[in-house]
C-alpha atoms as a PDB file:
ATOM      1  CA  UNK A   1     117.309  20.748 105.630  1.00  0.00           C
ATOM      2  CA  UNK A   2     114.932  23.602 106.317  1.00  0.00           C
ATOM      3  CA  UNK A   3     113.948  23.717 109.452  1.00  0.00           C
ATOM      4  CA  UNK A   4     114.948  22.217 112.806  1.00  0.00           C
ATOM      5  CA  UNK A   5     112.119  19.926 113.010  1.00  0.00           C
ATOM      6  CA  UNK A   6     113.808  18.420 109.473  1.00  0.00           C
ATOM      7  CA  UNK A   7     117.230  17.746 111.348  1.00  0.00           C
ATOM      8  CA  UNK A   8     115.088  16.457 114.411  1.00  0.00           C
ATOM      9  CA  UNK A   9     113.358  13.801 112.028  1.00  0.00           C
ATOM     10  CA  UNK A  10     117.037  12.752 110.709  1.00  0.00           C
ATOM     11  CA  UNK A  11     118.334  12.231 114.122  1.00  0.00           C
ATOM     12  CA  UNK A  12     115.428  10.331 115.588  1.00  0.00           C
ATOM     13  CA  UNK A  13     115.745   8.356 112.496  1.00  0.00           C
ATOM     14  CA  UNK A  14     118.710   7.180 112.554  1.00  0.00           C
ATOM     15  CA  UNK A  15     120.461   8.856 109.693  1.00  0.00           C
ATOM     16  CA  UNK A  16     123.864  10.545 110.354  1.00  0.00           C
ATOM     17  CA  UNK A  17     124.345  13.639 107.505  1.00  0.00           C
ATOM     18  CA  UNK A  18     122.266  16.271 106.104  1.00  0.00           C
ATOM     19  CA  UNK A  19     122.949  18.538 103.762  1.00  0.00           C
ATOM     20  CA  UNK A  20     122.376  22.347 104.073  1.00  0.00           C
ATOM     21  CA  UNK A  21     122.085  23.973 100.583  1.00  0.00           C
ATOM     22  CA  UNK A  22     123.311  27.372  99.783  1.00  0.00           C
ATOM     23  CA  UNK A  23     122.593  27.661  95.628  1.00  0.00           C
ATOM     24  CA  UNK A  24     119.665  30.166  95.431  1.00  0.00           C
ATOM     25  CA  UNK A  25     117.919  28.893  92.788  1.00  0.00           C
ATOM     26  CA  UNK A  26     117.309  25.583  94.711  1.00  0.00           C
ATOM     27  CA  UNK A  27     113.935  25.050  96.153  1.00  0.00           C
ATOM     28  CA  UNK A  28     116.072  23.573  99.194  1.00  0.00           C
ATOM     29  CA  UNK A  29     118.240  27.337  99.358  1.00  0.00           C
ATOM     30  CA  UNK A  30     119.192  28.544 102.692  1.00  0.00           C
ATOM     31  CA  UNK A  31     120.931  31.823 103.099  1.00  0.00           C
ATOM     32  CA  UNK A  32     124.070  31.128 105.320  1.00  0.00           C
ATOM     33  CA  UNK A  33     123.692  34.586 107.269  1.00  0.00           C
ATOM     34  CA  UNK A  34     119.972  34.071 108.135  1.00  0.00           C
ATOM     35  CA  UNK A  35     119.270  33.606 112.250  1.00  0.00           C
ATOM     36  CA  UNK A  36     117.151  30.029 111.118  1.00  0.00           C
ATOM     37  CA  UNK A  37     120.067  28.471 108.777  1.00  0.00           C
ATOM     38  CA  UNK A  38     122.195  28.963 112.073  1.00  0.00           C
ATOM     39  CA  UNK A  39     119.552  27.452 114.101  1.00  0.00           C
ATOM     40  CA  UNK A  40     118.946  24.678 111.347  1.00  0.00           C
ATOM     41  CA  UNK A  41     123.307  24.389 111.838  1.00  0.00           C
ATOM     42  CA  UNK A  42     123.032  24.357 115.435  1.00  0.00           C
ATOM     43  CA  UNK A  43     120.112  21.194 116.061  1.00  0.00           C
ATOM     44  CA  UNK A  44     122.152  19.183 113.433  1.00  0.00           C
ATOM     45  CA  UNK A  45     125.772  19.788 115.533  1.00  0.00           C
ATOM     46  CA  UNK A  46     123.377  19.046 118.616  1.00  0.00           C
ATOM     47  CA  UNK A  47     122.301  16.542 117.664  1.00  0.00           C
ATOM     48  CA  UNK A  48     125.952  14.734 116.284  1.00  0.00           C
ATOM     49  CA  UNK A  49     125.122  14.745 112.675  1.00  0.00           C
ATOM     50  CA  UNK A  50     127.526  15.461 110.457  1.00  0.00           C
ATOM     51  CA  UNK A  51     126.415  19.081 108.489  1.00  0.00           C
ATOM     52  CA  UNK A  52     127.490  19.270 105.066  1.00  0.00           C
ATOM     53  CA  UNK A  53     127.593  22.126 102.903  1.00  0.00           C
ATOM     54  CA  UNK A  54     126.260  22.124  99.453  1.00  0.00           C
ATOM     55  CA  UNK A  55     127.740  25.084  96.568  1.00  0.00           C
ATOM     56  CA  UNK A  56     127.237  25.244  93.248  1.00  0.00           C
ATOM     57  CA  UNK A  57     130.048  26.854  91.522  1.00  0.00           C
ATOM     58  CA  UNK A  58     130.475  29.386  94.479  1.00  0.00           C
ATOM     59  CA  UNK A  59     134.057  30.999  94.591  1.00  0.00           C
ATOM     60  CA  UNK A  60     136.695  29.839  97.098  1.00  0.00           C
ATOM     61  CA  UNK A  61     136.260  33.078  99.275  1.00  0.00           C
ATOM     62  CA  UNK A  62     132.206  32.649 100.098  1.00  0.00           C
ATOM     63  CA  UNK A  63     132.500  28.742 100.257  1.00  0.00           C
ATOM     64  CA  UNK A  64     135.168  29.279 103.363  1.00  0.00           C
ATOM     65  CA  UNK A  65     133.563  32.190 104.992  1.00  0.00           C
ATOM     66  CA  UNK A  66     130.811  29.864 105.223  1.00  0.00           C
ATOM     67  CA  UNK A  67     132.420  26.424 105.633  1.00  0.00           C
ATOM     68  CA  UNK A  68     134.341  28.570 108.687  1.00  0.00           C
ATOM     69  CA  UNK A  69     131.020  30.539 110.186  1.00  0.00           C
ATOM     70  CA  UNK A  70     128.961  27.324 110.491  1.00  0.00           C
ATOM     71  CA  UNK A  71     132.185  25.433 111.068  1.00  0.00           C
ATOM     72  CA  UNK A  72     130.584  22.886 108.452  1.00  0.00           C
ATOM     73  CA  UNK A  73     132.366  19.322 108.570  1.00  0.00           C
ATOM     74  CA  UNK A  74     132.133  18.560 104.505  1.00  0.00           C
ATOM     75  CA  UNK A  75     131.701  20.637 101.603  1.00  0.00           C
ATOM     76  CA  UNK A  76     129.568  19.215  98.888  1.00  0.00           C
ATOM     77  CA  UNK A  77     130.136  20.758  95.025  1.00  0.00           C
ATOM     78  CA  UNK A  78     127.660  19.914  93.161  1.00  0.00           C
ATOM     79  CA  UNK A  79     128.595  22.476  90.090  1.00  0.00           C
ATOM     80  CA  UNK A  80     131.060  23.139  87.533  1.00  0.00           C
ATOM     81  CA  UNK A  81     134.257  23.412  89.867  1.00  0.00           C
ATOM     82  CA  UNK A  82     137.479  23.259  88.726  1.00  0.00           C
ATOM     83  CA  UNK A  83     139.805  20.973  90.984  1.00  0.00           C
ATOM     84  CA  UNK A  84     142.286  24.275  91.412  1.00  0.00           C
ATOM     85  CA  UNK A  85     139.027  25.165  93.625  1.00  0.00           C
ATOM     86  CA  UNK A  86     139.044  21.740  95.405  1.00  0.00           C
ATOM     87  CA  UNK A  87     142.446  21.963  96.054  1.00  0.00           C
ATOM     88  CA  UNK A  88     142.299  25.128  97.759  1.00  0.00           C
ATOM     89  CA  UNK A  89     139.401  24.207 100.006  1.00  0.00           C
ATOM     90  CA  UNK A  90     141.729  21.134 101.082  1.00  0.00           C
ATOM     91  CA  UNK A  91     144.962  23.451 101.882  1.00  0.00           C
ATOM     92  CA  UNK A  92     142.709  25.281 104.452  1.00  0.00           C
ATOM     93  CA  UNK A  93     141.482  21.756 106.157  1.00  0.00           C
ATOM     94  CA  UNK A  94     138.012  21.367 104.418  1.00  0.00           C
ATOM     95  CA  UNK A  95     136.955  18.469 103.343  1.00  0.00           C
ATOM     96  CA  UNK A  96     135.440  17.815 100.058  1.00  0.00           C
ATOM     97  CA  UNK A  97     132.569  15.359  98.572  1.00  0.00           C
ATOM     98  CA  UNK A  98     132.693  16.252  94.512  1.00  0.00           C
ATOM     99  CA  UNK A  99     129.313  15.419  93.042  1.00  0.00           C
ATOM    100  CA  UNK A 100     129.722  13.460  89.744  1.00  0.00           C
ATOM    101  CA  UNK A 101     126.951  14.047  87.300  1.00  0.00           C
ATOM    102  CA  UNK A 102     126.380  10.441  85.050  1.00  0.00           C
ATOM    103  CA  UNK A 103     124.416   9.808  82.302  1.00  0.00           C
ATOM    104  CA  UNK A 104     121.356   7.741  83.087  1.00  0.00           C
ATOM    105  CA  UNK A 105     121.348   4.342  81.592  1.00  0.00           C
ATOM    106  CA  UNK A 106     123.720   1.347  81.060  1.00  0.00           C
ATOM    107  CA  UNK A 107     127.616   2.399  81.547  1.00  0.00           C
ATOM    108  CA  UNK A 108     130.503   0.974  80.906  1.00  0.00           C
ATOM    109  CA  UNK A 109     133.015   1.538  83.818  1.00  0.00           C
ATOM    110  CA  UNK A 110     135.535   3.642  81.223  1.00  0.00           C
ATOM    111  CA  UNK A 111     132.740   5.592  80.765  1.00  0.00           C
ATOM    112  CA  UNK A 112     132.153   6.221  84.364  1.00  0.00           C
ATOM    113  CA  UNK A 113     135.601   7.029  84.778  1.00  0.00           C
ATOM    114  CA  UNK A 114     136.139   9.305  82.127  1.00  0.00           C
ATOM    115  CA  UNK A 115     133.372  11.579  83.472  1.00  0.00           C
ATOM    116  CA  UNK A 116     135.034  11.902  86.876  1.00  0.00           C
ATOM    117  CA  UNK A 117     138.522  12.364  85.338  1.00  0.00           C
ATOM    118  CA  UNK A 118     140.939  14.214  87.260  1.00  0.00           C
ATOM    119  CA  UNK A 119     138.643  13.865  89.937  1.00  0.00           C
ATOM    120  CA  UNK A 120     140.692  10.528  90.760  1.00  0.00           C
ATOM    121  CA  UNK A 121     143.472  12.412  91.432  1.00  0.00           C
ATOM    122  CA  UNK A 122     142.022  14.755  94.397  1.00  0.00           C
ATOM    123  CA  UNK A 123     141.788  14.168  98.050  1.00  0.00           C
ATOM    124  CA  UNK A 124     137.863  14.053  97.421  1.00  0.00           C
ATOM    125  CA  UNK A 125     135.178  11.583  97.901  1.00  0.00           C
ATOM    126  CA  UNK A 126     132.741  11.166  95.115  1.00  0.00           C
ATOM    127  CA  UNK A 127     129.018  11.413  95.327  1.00  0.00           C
ATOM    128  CA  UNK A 128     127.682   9.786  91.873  1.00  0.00           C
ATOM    129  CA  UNK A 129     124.464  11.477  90.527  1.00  0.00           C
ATOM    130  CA  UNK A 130     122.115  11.374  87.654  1.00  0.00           C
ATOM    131  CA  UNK A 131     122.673  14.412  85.593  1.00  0.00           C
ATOM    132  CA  UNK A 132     119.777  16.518  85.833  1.00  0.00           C
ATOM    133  CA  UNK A 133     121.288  19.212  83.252  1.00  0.00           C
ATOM    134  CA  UNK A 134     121.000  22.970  83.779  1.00  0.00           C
ATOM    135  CA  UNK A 135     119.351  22.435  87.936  1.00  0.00           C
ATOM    136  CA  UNK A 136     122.487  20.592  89.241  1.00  0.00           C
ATOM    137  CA  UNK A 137     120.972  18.093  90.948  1.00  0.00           C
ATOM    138  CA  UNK A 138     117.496  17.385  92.058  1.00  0.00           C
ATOM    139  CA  UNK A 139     116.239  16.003  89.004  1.00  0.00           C
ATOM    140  CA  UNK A 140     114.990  12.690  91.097  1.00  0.00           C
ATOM    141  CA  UNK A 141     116.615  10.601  88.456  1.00  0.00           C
ATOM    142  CA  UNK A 142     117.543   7.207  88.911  1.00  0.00           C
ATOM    143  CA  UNK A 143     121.409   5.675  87.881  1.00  0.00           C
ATOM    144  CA  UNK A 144     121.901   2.394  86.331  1.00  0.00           C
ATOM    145  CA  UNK A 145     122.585   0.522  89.501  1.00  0.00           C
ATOM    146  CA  UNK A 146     124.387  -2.266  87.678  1.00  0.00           C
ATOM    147  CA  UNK A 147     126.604  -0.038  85.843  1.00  0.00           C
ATOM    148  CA  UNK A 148     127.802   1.207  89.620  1.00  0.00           C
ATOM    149  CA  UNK A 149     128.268  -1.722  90.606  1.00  0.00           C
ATOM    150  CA  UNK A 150     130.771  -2.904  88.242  1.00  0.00           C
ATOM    151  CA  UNK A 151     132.286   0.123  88.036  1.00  0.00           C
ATOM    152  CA  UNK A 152     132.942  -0.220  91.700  1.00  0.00           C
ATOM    153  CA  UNK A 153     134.651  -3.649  91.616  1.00  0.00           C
ATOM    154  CA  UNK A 154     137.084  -2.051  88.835  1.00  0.00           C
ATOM    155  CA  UNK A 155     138.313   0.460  91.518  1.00  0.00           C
ATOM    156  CA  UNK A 156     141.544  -0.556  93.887  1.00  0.00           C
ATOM    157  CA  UNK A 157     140.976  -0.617  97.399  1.00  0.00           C
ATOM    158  CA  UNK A 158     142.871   3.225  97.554  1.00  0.00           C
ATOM    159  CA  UNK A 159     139.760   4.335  95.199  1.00  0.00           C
ATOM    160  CA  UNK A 160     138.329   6.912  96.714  1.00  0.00           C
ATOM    161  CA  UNK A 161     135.333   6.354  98.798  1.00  0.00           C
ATOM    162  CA  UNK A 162     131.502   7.143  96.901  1.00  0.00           C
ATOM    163  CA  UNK A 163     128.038   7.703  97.861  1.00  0.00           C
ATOM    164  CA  UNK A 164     125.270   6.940  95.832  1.00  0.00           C
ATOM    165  CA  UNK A 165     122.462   9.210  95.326  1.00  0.00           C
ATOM    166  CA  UNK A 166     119.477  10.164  92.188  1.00  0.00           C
ATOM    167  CA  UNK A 167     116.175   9.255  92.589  1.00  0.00           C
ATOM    168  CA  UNK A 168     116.476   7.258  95.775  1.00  0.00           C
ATOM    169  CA  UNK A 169     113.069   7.171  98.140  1.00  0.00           C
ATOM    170  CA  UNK A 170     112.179   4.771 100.495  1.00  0.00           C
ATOM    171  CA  UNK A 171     110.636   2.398  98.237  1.00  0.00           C
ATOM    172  CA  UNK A 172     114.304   1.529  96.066  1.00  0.00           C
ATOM    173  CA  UNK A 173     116.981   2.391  98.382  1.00  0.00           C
ATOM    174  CA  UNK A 174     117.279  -1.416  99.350  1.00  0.00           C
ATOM    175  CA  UNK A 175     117.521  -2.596  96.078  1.00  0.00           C
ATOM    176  CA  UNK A 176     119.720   0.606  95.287  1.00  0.00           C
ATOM    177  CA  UNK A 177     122.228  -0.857  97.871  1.00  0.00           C
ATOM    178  CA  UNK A 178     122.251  -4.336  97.094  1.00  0.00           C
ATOM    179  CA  UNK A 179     122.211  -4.463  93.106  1.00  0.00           C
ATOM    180  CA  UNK A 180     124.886  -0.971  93.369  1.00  0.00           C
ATOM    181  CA  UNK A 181     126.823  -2.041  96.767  1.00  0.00           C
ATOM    182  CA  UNK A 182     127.045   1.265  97.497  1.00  0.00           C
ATOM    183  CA  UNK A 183     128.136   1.906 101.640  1.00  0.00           C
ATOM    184  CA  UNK A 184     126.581   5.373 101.759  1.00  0.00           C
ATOM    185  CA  UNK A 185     123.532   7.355 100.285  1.00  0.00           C
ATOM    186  CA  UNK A 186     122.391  10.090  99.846  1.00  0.00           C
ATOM    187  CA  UNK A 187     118.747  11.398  99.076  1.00  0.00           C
ATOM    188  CA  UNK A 188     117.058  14.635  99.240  1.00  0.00           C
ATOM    189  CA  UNK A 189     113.308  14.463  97.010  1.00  0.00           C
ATOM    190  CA  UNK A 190     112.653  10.881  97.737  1.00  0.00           C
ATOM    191  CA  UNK A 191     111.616  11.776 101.251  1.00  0.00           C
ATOM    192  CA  UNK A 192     109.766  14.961 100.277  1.00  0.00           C
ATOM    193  CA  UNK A 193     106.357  15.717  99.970  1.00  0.00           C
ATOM    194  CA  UNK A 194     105.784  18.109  98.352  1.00  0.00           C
ATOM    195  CA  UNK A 195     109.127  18.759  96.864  1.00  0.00           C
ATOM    196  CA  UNK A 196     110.790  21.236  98.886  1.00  0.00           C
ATOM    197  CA  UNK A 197     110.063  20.261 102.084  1.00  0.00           C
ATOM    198  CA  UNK A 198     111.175  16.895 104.220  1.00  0.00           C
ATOM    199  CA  UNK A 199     108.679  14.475 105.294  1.00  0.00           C
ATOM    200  CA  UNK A 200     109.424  12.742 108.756  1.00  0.00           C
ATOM    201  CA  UNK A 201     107.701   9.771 107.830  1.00  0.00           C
ATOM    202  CA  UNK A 202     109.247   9.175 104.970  1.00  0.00           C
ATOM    203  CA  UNK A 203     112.807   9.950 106.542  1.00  0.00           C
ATOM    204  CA  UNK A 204     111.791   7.291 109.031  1.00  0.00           C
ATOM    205  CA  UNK A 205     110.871   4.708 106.106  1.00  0.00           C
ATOM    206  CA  UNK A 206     114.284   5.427 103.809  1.00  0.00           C
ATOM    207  CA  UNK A 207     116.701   5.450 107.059  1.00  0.00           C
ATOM    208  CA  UNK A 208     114.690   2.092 108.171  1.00  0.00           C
ATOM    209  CA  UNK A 209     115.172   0.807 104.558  1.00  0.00           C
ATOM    210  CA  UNK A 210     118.575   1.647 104.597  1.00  0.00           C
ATOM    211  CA  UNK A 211     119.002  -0.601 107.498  1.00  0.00           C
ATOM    212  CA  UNK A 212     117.932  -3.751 106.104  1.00  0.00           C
ATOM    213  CA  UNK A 213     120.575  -3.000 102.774  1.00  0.00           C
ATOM    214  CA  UNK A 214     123.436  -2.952 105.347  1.00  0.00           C
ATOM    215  CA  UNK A 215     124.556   0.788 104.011  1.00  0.00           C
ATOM    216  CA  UNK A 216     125.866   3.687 106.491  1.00  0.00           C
ATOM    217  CA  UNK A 217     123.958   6.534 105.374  1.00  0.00           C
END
């Protein structure tokens, strides 16, 4: 999000997250101190959407102060984290979506779980990504929805829970859902235009598709 009218085009959609970003060299960057990012925090807790935080190999230290200013209710780390840093966020009550970076193309569910690794053993949810390299993210690249899928099926019902995002937009999120059976999504260019900066329309078109797939985000 960037600007209240962003989180007031998520809630009149329908949709029930959004995602502030605090890595500076994201087009998407907010600084957590500035009077609008508290505004931006304030129409999406108004509003009953759940706020979640997004840090890219910040330390422990900044990540609360900030988590604990904006009272956020997830913290998204999309970087290089070490669990030791999960950990801690969980001993002071935060909780924690871990972005997994895949490789694009077919997968073989070994494969999937070797790149999430100790992840498994974390009080974390998983959000499953195309790697986009050096930008963390953002790279509008699309998984290999079958892959997911099977991947999924190998997990116990104690797995933790996932969210599927990379190169989602209004136009594949159905299919993303039904070929994946992913529950949740998540999407940040496919509803841009241009990139940067949320489109209402499109939110309304991606949170309508999501509807027909039968998925909660």
């Amino acid at each position: 999000m960037r600007s209240v009218n962003d989180v007031r085009a998520v809630a009149e959609a329908g949709a029930d997250a959004v995602g502030l970003n605090f890595y500076e060299p994201s087009v998407r960057s907010l600084n957590p101190d500035a009077a609008e990012t508290l505004q931006i925090n304030d129409a999406a807790r108004d509003h009953g959407l759940t706020r979640v935080g997004l840090f890219v190999n910040h330390d422990s230290a900044f990540i609360l102060r900030v988590a604990g200013s904006l009272q956020l209710d997830w913290i998204q780390l999309h970087g290089d984290e070490p669990v030791s840093l999960a950990k801690t966020l969980i001993a002071n009550g935060k909780r924690v979506l871990r972005a997994v970076r895949l490789p694009r193309g077919k997968l073989e569910p070994g494969q999937i779980e070797f790149v999430i690794g100790e992840w498994n053993g974390v009080d974390v949810s998983l959000l499953l990504d195309a790697d986009a390299g050096a930008s963390f993210g953002g790279g509008g690249q699309s998984l290999d929805w079958p892959s997911i899928q099977a991947w999924s099926k190998n997990r116990g019902e104690s797995a933790a829970a996932w969210v599927l995002a990379g190169g989602l937009n209004p136009e594949n999120v159905h299919e993303a859902i039904c070929v994946s059976g992913a529950s949740s999504v998540d999407v940040a260019s496919g509803v841009e235009q241009p990139k940067g900066q949320k489109n209402a329309e499109k939110i309304r078109q991606f949170v309508a598709a999501i509807g027909r797939g039968g998925a909660a985000r």
